[in-house]
PDB file of N, CA and C in Angstrom:
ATOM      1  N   UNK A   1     107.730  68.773  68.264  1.00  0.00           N
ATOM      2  CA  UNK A   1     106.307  68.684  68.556  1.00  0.00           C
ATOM      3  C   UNK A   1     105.975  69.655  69.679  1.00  0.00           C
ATOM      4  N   UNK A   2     104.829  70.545  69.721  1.00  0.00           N
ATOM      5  CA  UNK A   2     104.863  71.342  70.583  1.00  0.00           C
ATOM      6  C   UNK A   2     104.048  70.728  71.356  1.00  0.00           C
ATOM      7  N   UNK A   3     103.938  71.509  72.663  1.00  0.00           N
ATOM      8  CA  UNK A   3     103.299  70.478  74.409  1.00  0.00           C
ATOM      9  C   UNK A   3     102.261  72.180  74.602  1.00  0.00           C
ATOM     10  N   UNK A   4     101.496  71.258  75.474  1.00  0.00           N
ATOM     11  CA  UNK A   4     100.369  72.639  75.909  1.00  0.00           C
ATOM     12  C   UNK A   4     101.212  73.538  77.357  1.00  0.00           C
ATOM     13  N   UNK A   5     102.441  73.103  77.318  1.00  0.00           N
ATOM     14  CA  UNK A   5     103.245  73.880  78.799  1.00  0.00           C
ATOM     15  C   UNK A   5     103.812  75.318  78.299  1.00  0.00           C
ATOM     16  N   UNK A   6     104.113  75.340  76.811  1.00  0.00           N
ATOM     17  CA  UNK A   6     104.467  76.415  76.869  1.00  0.00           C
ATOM     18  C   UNK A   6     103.382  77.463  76.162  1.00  0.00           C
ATOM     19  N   UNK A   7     103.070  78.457  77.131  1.00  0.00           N
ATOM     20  CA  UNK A   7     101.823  79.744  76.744  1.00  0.00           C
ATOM     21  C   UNK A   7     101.953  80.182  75.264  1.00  0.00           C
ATOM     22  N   UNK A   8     103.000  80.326  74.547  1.00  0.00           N
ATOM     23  CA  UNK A   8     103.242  81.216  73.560  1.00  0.00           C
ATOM     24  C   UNK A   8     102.432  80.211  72.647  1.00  0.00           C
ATOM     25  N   UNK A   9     102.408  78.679  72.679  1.00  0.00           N
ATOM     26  CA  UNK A   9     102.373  77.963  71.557  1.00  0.00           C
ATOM     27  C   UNK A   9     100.686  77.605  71.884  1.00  0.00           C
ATOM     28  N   UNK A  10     100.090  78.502  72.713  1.00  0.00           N
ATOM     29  CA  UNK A  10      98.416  77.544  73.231  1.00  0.00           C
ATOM     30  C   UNK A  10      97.671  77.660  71.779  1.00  0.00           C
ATOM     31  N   UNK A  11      97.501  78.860  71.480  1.00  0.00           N
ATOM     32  CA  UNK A  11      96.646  79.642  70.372  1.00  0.00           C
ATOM     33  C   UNK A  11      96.758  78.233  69.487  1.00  0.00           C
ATOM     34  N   UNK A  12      98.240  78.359  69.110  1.00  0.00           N
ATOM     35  CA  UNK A  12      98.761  77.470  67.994  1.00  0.00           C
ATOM     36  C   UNK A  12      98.536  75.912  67.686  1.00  0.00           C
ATOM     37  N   UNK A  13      98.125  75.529  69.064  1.00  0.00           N
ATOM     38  CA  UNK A  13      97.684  73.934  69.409  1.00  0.00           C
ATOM     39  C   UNK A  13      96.238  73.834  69.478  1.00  0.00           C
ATOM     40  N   UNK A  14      95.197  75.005  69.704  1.00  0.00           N
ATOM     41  CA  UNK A  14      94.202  74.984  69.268  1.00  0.00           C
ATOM     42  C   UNK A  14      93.768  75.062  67.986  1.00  0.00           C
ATOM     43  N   UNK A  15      94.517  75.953  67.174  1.00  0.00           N
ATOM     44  CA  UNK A  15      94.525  76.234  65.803  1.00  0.00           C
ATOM     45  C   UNK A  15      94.715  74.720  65.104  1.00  0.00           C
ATOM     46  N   UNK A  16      95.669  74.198  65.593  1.00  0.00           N
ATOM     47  CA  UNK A  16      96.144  72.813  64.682  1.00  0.00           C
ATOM     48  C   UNK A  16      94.800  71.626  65.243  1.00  0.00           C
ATOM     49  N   UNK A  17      93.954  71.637  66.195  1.00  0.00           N
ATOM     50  CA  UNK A  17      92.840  70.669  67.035  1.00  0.00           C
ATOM     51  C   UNK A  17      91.925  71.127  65.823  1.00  0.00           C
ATOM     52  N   UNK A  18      92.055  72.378  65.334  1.00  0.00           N
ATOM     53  CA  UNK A  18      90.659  72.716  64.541  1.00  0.00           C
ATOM     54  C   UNK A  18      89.640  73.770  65.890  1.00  0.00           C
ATOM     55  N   UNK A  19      90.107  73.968  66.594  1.00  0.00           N
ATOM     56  CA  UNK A  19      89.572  74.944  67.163  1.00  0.00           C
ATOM     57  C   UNK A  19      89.986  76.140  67.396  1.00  0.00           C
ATOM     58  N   UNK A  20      89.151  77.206  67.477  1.00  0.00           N
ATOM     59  CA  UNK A  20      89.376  78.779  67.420  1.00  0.00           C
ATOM     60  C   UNK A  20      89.891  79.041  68.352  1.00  0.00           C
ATOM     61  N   UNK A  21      91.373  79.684  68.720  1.00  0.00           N
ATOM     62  CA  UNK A  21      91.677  80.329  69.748  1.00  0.00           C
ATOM     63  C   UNK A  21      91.137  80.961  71.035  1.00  0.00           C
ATOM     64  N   UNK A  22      89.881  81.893  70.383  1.00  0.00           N
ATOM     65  CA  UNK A  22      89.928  82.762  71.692  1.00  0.00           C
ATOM     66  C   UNK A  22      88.496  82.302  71.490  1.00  0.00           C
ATOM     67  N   UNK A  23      87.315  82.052  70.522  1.00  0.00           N
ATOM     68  CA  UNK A  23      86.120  81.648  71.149  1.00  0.00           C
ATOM     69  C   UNK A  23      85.689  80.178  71.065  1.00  0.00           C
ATOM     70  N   UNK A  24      86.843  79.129  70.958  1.00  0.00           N
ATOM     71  CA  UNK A  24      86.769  78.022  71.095  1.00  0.00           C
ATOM     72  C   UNK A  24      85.674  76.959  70.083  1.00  0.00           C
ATOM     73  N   UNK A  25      85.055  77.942  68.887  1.00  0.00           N
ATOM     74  CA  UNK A  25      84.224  77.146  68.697  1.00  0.00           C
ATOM     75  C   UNK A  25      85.201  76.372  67.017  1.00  0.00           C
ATOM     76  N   UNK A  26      84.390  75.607  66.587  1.00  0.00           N
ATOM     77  CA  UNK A  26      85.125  74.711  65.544  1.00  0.00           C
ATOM     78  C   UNK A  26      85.731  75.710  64.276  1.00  0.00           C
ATOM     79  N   UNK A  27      86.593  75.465  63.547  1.00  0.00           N
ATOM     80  CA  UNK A  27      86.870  76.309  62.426  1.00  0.00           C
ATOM     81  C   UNK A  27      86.241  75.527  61.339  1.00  0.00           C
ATOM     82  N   UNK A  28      85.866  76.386  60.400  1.00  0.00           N
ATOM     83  CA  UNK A  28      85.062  75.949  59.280  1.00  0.00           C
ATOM     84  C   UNK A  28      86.634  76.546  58.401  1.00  0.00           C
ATOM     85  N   UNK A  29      87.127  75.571  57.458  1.00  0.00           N
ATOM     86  CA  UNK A  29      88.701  75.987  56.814  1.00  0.00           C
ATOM     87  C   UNK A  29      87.730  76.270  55.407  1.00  0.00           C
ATOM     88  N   UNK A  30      88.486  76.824  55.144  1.00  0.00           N
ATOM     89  CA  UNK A  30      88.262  77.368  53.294  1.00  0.00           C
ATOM     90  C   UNK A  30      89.395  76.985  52.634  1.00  0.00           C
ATOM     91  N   UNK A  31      89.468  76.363  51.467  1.00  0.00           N
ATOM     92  CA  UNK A  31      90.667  76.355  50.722  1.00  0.00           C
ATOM     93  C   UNK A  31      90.863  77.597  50.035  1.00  0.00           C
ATOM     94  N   UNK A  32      89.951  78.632  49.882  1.00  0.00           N
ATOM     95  CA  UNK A  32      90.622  79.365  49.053  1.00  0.00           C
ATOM     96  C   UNK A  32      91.502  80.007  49.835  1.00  0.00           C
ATOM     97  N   UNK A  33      92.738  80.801  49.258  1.00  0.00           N
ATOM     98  CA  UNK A  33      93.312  81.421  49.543  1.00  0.00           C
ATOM     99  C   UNK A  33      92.835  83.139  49.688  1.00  0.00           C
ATOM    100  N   UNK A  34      93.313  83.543  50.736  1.00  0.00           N
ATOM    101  CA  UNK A  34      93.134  84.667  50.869  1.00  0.00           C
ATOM    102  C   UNK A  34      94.450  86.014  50.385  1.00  0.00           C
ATOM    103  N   UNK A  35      94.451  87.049  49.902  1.00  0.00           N
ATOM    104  CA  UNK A  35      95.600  87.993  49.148  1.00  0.00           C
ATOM    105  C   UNK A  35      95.929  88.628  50.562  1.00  0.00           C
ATOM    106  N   UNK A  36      97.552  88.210  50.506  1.00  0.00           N
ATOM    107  CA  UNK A  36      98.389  88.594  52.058  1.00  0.00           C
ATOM    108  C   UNK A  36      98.239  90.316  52.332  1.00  0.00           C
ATOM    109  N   UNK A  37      97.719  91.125  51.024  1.00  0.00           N
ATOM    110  CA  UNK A  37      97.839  92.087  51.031  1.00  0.00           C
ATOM    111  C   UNK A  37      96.048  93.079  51.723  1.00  0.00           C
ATOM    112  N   UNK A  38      94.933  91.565  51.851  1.00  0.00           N
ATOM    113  CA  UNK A  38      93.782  92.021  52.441  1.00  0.00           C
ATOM    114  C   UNK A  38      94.101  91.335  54.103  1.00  0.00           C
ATOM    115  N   UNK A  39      94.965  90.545  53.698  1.00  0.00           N
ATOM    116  CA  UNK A  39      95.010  90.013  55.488  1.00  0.00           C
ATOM    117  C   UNK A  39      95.671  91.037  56.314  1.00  0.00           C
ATOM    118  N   UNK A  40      97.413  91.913  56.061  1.00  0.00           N
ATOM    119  CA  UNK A  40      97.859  92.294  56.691  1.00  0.00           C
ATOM    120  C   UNK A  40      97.404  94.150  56.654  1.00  0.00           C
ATOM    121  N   UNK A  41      96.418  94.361  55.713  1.00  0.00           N
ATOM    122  CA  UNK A  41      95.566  95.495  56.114  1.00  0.00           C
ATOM    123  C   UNK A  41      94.989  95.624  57.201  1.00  0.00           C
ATOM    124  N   UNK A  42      94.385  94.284  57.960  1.00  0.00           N
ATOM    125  CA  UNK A  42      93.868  93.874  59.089  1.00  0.00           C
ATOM    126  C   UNK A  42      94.176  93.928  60.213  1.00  0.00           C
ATOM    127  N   UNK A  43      95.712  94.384  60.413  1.00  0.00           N
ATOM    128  CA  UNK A  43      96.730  94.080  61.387  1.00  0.00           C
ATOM    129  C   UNK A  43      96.268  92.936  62.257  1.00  0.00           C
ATOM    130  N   UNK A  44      96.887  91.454  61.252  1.00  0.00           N
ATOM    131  CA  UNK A  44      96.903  90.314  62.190  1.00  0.00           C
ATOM    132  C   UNK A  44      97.867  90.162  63.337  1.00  0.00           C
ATOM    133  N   UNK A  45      97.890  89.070  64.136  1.00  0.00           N
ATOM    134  CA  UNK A  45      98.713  89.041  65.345  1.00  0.00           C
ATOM    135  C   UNK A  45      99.034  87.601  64.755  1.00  0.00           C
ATOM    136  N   UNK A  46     100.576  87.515  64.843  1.00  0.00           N
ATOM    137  CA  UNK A  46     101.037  86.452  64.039  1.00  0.00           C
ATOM    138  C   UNK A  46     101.192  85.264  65.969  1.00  0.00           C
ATOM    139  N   UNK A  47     100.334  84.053  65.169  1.00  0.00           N
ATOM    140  CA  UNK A  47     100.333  83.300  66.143  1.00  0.00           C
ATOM    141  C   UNK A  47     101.320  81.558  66.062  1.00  0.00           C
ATOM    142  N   UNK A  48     101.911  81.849  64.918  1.00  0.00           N
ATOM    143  CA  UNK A  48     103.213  80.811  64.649  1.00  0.00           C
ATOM    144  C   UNK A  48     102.724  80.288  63.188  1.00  0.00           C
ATOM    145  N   UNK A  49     103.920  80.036  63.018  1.00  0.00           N
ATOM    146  CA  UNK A  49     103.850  78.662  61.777  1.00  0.00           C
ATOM    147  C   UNK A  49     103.033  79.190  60.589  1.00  0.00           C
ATOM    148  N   UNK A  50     102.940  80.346  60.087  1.00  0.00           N
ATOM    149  CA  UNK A  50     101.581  81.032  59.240  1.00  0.00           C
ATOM    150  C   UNK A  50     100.781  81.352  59.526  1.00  0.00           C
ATOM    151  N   UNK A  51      99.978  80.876  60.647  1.00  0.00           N
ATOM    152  CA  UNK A  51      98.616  81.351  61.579  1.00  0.00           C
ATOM    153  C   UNK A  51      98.654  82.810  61.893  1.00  0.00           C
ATOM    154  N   UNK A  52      97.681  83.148  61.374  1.00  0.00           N
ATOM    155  CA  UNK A  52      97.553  84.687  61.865  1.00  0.00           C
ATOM    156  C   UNK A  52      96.069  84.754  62.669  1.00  0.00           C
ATOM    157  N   UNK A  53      96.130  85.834  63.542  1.00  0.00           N
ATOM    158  CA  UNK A  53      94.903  86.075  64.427  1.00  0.00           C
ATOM    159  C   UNK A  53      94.188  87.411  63.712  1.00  0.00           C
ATOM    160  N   UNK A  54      93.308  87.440  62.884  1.00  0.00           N
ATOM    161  CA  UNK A  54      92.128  88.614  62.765  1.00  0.00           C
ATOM    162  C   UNK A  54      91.580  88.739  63.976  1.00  0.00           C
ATOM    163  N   UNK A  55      91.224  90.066  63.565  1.00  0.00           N
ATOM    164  CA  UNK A  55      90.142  91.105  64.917  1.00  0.00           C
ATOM    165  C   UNK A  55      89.032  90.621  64.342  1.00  0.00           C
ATOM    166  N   UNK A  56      87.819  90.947  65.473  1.00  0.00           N
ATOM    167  CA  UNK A  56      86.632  90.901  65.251  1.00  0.00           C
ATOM    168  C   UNK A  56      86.215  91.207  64.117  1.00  0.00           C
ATOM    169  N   UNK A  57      84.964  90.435  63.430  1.00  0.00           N
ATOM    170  CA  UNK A  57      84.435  91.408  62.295  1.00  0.00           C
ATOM    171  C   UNK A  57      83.547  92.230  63.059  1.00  0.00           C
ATOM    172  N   UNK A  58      83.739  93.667  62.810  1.00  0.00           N
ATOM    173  CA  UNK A  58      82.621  94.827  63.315  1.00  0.00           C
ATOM    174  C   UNK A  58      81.208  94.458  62.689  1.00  0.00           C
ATOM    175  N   UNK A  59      80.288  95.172  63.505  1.00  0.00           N
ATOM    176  CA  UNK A  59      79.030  95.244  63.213  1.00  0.00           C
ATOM    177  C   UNK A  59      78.781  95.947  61.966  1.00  0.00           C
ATOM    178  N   UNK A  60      77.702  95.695  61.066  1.00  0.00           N
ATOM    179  CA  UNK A  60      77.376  96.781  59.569  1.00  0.00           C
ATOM    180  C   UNK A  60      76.710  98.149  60.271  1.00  0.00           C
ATOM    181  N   UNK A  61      77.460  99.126  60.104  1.00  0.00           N
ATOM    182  CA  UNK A  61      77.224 100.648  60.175  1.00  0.00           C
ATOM    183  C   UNK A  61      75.404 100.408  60.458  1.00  0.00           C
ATOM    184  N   UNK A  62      74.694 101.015  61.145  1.00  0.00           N
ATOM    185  CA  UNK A  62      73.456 101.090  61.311  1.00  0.00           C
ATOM    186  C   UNK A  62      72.933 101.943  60.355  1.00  0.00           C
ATOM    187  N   UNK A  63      71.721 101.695  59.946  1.00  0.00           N
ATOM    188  CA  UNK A  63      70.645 102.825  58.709  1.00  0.00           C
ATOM    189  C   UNK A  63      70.733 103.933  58.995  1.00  0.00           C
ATOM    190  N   UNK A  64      70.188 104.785  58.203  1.00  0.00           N
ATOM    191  CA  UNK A  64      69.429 105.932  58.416  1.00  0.00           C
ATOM    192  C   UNK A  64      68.457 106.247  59.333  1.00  0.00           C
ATOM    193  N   UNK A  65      68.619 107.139  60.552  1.00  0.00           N
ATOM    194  CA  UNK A  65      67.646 107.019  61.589  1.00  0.00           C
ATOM    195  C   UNK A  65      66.412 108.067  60.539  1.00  0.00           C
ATOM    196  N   UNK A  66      66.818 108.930  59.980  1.00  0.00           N
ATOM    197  CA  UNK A  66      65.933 109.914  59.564  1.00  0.00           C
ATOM    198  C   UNK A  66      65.461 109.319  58.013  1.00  0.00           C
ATOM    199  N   UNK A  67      64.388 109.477  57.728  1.00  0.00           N
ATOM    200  CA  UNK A  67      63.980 108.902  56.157  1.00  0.00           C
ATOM    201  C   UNK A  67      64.232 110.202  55.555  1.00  0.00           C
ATOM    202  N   UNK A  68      64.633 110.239  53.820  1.00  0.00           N
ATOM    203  CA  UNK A  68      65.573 111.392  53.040  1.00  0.00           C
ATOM    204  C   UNK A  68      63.574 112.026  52.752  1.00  0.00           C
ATOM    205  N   UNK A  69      63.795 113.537  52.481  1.00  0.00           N
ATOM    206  CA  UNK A  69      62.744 114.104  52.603  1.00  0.00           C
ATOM    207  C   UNK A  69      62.143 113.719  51.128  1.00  0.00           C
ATOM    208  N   UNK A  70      62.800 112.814  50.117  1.00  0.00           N
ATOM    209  CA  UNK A  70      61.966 112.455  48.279  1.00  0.00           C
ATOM    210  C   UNK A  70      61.004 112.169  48.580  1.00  0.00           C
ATOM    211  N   UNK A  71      60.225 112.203  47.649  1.00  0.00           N
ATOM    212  CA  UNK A  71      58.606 111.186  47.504  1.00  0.00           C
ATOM    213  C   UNK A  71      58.511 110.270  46.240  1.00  0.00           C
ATOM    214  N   UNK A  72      58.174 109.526  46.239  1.00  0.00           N
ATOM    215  CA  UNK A  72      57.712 109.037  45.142  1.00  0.00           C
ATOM    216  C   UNK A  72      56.688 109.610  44.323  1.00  0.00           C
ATOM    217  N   UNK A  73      56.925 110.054  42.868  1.00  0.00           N
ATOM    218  CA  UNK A  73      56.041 110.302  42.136  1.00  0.00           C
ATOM    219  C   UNK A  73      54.910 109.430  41.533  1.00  0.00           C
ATOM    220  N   UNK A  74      53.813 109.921  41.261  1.00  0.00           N
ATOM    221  CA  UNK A  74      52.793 108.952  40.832  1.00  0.00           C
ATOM    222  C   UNK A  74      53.508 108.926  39.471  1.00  0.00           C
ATOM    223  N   UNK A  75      53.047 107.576  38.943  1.00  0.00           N
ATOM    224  CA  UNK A  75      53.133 107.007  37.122  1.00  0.00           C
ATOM    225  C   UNK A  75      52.989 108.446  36.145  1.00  0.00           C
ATOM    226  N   UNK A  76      51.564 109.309  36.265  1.00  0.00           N
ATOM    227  CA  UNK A  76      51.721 109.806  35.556  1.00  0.00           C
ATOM    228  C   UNK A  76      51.631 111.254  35.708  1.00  0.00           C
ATOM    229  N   UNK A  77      53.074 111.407  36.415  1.00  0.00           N
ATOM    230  CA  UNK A  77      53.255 112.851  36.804  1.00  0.00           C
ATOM    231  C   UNK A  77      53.984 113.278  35.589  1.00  0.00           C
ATOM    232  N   UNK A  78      54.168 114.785  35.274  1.00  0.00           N
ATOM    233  CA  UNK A  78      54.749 115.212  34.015  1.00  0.00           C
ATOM    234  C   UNK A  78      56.565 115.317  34.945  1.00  0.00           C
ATOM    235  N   UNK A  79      56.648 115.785  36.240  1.00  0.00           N
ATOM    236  CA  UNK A  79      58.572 115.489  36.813  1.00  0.00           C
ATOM    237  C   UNK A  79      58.981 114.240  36.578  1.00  0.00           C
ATOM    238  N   UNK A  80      58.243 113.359  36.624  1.00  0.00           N
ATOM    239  CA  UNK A  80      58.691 111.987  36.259  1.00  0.00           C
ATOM    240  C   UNK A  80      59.648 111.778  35.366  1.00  0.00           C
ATOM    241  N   UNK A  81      59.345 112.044  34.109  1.00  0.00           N
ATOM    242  CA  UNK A  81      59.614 112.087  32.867  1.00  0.00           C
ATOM    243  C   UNK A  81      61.251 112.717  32.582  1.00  0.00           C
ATOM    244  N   UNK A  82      61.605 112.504  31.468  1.00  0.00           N
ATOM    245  CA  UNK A  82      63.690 112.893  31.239  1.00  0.00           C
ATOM    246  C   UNK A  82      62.760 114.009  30.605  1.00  0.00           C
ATOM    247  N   UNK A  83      63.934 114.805  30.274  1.00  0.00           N
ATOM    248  CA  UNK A  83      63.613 116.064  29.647  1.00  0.00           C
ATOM    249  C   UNK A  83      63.668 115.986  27.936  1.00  0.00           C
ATOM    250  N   UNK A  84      64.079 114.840  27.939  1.00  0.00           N
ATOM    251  CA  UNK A  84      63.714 114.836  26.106  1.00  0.00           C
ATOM    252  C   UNK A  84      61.981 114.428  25.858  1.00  0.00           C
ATOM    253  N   UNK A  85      61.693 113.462  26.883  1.00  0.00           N
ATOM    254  CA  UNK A  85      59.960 113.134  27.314  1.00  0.00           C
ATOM    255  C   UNK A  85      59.613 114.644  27.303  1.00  0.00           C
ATOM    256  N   UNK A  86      60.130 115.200  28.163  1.00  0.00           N
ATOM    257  CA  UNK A  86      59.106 116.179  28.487  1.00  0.00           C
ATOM    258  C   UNK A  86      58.894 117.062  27.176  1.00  0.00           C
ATOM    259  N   UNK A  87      59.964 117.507  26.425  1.00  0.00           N
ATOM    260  CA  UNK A  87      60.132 118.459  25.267  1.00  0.00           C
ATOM    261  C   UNK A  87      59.276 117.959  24.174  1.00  0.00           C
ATOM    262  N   UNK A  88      59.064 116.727  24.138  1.00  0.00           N
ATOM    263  CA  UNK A  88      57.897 115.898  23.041  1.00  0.00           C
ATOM    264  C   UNK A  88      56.535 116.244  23.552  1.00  0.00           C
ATOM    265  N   UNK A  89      56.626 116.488  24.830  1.00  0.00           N
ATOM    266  CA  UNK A  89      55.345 115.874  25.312  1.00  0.00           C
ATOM    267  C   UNK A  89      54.849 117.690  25.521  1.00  0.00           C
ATOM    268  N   UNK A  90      55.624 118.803  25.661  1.00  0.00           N
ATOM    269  CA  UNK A  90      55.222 120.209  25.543  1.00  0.00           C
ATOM    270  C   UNK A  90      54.601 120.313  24.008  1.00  0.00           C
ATOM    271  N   UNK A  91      55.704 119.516  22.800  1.00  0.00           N
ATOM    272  CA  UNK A  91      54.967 119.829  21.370  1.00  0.00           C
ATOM    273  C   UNK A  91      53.510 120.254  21.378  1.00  0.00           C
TER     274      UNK A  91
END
C-alpha cells in the first residue's frame, strides 16, 4: 500500500483519490480506451502502475489576421458558372 511520505508515489495517490496531479481538479474517467500508439506520440511521463502524465492541451492555432482577397459572386454572374454552363450558355 503506498503512504503520502514517499515523493515519487504523490502524483500516483492523487491519481488513485480521483484527483488530477498537478491541477488538482476531479478526473472525469472515460472507459474508452485510448491507442498506446496516440498516447506515447505525446511523450507521456510515466507516473506508476500504468498512469501516464500528458502535457497540456495547446491552444487552437489562431485565424487568419488578414481576410483572403475572393469576393463573392452575385447569383447571376456568367464566372460563377462550370465551364460546361458556360459553353451552353455562349450557344
Amino acid at each position: 500500500k503506498l503512504t503520502g511520505t514517499d515523493k515519487k508515489f504523490n502524483a500516483l495517490l492523487k491519481v488513485r483519490e480521483g484527483i488530477h496531479p498537478v491541477s488538482g481538479k476531479p478526473i472525469k474517467w472515460n472507459k474508452e480506451p485510448i491507442p498506446w500508439a496516440l498516447v506515447e506520440a505525446q511523450n507521456p511521463v510515466d507516473i506508476g502502475s500504468g498512469y501516464y502524465l500528458l502535457p497540456p492541451i495547446r491552444p487552437p492555432p489562431s485565424g487568419r489576421r488578414q481576410p483572403t482577397n475572393l469576393i463573392e459572386l452575385p447569383d447571376g454572374d456568367y464566372r460563377k458558372h462550370t465551364n460546361t454552363v458556360r459553353r451552353l450558355i455562349d450557344r
